[in-house]
N, C-alpha and C. Protein backbone atom coordinates (compact mmCIF):
# COMPACT_ATOMS: atom_id res chain seq x y z
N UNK A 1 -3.42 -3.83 17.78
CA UNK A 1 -3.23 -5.17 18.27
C UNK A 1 -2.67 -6.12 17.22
N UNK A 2 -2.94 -5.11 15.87
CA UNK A 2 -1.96 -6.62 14.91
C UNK A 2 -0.43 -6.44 15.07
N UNK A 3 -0.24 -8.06 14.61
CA UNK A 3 1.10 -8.50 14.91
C UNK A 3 1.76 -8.75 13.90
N UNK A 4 1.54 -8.12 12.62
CA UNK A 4 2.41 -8.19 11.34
C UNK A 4 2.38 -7.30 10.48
N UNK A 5 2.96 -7.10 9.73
CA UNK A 5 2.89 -5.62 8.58
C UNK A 5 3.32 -6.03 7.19
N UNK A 6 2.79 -6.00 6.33
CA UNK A 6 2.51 -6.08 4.80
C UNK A 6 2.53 -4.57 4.30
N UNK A 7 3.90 -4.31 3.55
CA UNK A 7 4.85 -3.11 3.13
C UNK A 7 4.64 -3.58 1.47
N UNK A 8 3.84 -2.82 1.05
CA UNK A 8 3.75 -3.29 -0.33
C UNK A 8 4.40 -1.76 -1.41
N UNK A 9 4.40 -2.41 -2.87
CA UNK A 9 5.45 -1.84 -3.33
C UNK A 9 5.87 -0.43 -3.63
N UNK A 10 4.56 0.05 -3.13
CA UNK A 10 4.32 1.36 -3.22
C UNK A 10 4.73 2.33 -1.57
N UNK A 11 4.58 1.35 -1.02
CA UNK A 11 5.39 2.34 0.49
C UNK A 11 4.30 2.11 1.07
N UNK A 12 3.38 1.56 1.37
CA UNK A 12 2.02 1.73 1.89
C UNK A 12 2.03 0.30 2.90
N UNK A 13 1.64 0.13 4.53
CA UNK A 13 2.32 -0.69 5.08
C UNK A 13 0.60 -0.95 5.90
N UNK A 14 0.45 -2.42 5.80
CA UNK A 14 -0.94 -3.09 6.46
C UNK A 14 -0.91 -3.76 7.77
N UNK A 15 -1.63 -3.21 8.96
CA UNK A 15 -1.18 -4.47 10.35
C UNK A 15 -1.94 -5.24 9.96
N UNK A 16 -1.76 -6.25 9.87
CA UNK A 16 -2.12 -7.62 9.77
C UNK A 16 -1.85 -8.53 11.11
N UNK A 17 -3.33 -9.60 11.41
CA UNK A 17 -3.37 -10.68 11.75
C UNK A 17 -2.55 -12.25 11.79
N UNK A 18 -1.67 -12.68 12.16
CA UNK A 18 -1.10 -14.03 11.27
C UNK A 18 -2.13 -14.60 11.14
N UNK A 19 -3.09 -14.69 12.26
CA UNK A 19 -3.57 -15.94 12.17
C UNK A 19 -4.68 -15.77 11.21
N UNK A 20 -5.25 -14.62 10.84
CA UNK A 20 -6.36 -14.39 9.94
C UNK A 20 -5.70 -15.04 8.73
N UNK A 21 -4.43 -14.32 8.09
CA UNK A 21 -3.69 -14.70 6.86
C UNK A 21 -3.12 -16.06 6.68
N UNK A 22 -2.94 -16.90 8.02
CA UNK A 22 -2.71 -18.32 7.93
C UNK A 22 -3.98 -19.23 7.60
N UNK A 23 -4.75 -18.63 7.83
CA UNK A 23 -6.40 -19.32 7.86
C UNK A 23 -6.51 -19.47 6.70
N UNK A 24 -6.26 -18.08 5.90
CA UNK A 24 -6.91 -17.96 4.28
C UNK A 24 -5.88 -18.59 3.52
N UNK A 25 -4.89 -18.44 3.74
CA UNK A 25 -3.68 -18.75 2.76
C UNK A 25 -2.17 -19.61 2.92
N UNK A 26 -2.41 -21.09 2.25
CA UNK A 26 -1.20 -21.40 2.55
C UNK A 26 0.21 -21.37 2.35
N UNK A 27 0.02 -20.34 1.61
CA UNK A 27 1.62 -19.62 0.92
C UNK A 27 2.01 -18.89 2.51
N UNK A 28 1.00 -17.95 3.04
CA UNK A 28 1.37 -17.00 4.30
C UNK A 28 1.60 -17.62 5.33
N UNK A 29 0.79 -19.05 5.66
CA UNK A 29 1.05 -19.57 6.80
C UNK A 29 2.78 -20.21 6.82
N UNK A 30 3.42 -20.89 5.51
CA UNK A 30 4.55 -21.30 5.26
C UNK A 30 5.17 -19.95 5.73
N UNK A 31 4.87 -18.70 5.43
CA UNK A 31 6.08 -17.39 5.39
C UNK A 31 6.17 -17.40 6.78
N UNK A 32 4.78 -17.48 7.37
CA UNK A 32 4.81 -17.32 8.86
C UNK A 32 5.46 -18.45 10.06
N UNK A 33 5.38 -19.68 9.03
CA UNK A 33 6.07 -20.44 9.93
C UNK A 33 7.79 -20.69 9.70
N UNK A 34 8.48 -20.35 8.82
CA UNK A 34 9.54 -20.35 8.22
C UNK A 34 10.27 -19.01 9.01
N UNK A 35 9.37 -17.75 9.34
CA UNK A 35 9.42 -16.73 10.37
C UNK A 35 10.06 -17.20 11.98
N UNK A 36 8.63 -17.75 12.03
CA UNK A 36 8.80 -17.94 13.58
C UNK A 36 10.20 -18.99 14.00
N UNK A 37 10.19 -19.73 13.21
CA UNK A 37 10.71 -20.99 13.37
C UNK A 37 12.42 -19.77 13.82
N UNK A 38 12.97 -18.89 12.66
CA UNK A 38 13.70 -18.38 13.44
C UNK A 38 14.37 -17.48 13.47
N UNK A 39 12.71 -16.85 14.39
CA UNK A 39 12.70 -16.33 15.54
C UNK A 39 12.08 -16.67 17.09
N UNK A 40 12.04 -18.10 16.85
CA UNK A 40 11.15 -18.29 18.12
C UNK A 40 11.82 -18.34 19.73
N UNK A 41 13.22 -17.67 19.66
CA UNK A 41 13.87 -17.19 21.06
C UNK A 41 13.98 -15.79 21.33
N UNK A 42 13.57 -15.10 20.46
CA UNK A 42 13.78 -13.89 20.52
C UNK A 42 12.15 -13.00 19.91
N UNK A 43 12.18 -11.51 21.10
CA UNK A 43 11.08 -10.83 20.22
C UNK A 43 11.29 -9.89 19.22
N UNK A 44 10.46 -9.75 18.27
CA UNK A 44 10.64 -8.72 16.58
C UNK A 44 10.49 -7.40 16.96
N UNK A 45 11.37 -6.32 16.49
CA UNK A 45 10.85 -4.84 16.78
C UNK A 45 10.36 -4.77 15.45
N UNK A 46 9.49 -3.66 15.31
CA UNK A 46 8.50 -3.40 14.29
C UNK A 46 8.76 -3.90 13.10
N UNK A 47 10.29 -3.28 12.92
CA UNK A 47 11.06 -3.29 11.63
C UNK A 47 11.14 -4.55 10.95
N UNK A 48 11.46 -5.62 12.28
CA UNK A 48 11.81 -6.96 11.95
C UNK A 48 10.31 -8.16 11.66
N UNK A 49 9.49 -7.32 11.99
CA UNK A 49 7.64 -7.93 11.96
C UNK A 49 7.00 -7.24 10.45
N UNK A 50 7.77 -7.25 9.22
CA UNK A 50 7.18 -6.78 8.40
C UNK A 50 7.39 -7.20 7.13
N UNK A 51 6.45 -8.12 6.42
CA UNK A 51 6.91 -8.59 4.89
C UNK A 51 6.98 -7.72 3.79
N UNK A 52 7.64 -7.35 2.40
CA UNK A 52 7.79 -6.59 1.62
C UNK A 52 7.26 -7.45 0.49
N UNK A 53 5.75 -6.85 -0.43
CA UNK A 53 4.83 -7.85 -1.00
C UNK A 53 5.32 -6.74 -2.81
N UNK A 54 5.13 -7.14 -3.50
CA UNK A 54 5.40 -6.40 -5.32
C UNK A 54 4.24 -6.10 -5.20
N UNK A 55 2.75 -6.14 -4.64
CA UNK A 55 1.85 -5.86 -5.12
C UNK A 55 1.69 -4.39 -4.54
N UNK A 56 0.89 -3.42 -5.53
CA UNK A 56 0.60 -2.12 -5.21
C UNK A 56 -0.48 -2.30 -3.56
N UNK A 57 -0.58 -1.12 -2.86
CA UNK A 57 -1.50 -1.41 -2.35
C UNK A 57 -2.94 -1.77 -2.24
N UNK A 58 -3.44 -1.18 -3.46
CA UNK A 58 -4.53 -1.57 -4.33
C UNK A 58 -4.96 -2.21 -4.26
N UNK A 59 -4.50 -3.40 -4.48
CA UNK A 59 -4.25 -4.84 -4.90
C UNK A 59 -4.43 -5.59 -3.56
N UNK A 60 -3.40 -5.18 -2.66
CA UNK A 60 -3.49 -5.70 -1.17
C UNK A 60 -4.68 -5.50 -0.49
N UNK A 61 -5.29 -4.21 -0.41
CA UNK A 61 -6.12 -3.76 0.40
C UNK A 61 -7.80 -4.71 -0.22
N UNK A 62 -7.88 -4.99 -1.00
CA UNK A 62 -8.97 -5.96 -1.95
C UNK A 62 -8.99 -7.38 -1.14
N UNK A 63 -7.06 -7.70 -1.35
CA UNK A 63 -7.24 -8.80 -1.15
C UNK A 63 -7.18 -9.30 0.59
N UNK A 64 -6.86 -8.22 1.39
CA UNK A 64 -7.33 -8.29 2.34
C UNK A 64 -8.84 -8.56 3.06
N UNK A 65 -9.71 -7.40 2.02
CA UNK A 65 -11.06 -7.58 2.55
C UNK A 65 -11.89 -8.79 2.02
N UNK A 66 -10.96 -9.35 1.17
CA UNK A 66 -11.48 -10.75 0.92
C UNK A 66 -11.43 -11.99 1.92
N UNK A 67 -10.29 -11.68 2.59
CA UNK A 67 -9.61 -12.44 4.03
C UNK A 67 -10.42 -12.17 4.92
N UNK A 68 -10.57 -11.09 5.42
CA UNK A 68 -11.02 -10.63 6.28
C UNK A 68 -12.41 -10.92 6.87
N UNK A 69 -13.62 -11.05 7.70
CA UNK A 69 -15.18 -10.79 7.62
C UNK A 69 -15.40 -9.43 7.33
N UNK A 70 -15.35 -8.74 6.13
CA UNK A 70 -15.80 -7.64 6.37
C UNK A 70 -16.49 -7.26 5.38
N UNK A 71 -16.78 -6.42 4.53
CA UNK A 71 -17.26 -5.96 3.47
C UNK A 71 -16.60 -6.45 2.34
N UNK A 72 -16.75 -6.81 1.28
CA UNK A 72 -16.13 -7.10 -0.12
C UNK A 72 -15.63 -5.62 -1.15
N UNK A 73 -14.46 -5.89 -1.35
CA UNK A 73 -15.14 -4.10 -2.37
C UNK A 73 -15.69 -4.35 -3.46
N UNK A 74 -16.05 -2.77 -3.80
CA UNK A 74 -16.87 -3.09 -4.95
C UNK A 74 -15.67 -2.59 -6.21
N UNK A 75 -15.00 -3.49 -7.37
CA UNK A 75 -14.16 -3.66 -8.24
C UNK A 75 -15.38 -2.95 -9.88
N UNK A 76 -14.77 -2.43 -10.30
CA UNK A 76 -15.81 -2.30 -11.40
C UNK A 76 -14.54 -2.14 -12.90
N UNK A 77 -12.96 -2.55 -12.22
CA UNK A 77 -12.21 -1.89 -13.23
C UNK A 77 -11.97 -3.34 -13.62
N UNK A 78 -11.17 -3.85 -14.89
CA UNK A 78 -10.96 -5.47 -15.34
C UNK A 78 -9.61 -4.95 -14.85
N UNK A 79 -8.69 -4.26 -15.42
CA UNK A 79 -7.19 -4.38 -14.64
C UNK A 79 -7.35 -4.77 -12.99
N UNK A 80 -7.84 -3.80 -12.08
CA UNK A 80 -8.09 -4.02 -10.64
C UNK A 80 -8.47 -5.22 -10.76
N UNK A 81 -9.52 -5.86 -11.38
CA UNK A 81 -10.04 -7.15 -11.07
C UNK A 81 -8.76 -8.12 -11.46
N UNK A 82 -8.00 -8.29 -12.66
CA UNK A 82 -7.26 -9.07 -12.68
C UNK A 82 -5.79 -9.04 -12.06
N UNK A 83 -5.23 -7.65 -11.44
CA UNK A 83 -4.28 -7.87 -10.47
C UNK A 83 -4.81 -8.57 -9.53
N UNK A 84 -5.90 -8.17 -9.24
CA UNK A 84 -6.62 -9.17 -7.57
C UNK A 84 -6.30 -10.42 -7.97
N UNK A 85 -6.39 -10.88 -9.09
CA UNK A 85 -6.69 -12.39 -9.23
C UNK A 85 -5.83 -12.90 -8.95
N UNK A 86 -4.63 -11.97 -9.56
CA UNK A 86 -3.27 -12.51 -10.04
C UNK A 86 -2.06 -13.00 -8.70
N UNK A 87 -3.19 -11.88 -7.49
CA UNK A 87 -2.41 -11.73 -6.23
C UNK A 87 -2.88 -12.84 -5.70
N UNK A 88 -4.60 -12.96 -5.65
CA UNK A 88 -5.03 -14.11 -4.90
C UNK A 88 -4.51 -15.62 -5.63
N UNK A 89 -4.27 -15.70 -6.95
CA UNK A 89 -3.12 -16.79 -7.22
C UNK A 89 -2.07 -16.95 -6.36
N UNK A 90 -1.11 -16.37 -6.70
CA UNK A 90 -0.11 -16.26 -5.92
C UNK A 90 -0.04 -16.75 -4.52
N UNK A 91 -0.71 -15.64 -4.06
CA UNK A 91 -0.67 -16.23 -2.70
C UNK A 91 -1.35 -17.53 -2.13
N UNK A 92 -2.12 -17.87 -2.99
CA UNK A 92 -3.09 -19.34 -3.06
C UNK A 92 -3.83 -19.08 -1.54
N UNK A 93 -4.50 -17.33 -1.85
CA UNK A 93 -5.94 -17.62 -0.96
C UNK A 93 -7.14 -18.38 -1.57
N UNK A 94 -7.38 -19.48 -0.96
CA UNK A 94 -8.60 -20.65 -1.15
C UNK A 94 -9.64 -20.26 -1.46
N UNK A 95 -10.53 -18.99 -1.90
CA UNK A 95 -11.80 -19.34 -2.08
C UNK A 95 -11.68 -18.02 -3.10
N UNK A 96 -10.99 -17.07 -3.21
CA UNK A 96 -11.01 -15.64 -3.97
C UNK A 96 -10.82 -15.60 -5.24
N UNK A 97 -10.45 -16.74 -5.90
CA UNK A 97 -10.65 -16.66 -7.59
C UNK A 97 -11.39 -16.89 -7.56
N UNK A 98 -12.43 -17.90 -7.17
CA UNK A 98 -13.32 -18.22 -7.85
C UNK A 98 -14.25 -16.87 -7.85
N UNK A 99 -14.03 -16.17 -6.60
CA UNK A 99 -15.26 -15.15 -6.67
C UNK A 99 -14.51 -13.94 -7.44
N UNK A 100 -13.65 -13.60 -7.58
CA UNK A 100 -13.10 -12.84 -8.87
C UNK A 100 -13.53 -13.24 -10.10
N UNK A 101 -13.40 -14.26 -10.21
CA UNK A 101 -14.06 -14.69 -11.62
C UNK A 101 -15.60 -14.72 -11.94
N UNK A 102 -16.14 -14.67 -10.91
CA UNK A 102 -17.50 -14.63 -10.51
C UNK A 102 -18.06 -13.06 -11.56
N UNK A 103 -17.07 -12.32 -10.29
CA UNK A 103 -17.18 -10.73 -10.96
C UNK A 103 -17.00 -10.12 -12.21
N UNK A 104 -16.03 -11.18 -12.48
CA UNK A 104 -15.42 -10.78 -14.23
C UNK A 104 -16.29 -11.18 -14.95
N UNK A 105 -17.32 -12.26 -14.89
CA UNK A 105 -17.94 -12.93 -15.64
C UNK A 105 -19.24 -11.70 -15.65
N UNK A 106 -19.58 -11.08 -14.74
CA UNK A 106 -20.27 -9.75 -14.97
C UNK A 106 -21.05 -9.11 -15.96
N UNK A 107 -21.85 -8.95 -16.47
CA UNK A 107 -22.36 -8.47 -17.59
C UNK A 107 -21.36 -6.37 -17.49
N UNK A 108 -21.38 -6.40 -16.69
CA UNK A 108 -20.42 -4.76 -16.28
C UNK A 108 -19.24 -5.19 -16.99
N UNK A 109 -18.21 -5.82 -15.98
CA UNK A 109 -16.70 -6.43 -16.58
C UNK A 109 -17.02 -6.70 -17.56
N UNK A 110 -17.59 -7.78 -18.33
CA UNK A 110 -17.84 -8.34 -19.54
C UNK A 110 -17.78 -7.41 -20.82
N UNK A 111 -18.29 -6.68 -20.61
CA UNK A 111 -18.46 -5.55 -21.88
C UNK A 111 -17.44 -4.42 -21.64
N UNK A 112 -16.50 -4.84 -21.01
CA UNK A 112 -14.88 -3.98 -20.78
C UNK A 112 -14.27 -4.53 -21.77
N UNK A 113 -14.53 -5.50 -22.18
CA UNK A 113 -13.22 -6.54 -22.75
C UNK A 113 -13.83 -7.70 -22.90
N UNK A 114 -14.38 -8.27 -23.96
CA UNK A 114 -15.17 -9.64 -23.78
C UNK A 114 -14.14 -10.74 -23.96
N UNK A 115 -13.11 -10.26 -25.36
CA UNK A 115 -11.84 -11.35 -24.98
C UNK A 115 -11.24 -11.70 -24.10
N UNK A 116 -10.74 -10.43 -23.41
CA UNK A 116 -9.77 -10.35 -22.42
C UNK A 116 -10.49 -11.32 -21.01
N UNK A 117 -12.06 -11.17 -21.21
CA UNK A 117 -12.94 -12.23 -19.96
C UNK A 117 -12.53 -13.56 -20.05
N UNK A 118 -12.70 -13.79 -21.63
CA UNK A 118 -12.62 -14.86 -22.19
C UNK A 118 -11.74 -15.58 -21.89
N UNK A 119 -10.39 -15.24 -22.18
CA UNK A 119 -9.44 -15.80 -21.83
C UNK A 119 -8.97 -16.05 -20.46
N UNK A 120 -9.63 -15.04 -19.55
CA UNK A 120 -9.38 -15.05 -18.09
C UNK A 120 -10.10 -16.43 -17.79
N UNK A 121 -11.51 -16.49 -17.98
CA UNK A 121 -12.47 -18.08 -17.70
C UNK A 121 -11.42 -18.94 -18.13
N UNK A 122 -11.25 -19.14 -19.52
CA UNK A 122 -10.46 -20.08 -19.81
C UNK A 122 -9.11 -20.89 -19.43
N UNK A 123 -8.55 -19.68 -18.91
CA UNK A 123 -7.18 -19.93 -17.41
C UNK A 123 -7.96 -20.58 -16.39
């Protein structure tokens, strides 16, 4: 039943919600309305219903279940944790750094890299 697809850089392709991803994020709702706007006389075949994102899927699939109501994953790597971040920047989903940073701040993460935390808080 979803009505969009997120093709990320690895070949790996997500149905997606608009309206879930317009909710969380106002970078997606702009893509989505800059979309419709034109196409709004005509309908999309698959091909034409699908954004192409740089992020691995990895990365996507995290920052999905952050969007989403569903389970959170569980991140235990500081790279994984800071592509997430870097994506949920980007895309300026509203509430997911802070809880990335939440995680990094970790006594786990923390002792991966105490600088590398360091400097992440400090951004």
């Amino acid at each position: 039943d979803a009505d969009f697809y997120i093709r990320t850089c690895d070949g790996n392709q997500f149905k997606i919600f608009k309206t879930m991803l317009r909710l969380a994020s106002p970078v997606f709702n702009d893509m989505f309305l800059v979309g419709d706007e034109q196409t709004s006389s005509t309908t999309l075949s698959e091909s034409e219903n699908v954004t192409n994102v740089t992020e691995p899927a990895k990365t996507i699939d995290a920052l999905l279940r952050y969007i989403y109501p569903v389970r959170k994953p569980d991140i235990t790597s500081l790279p994984d944790l800071l592509s997430l971040l870097e994506a949920s920047i980007k895309y300026d989903v509203l509430s997911t750094p802070h809880m990335i940073v939440e995680t990094i701040c970790s006594p786990e993460i923390l002792n991966q890299d105490p600088f590398l935390c360091y400097v992440v808080g400090c951004q």
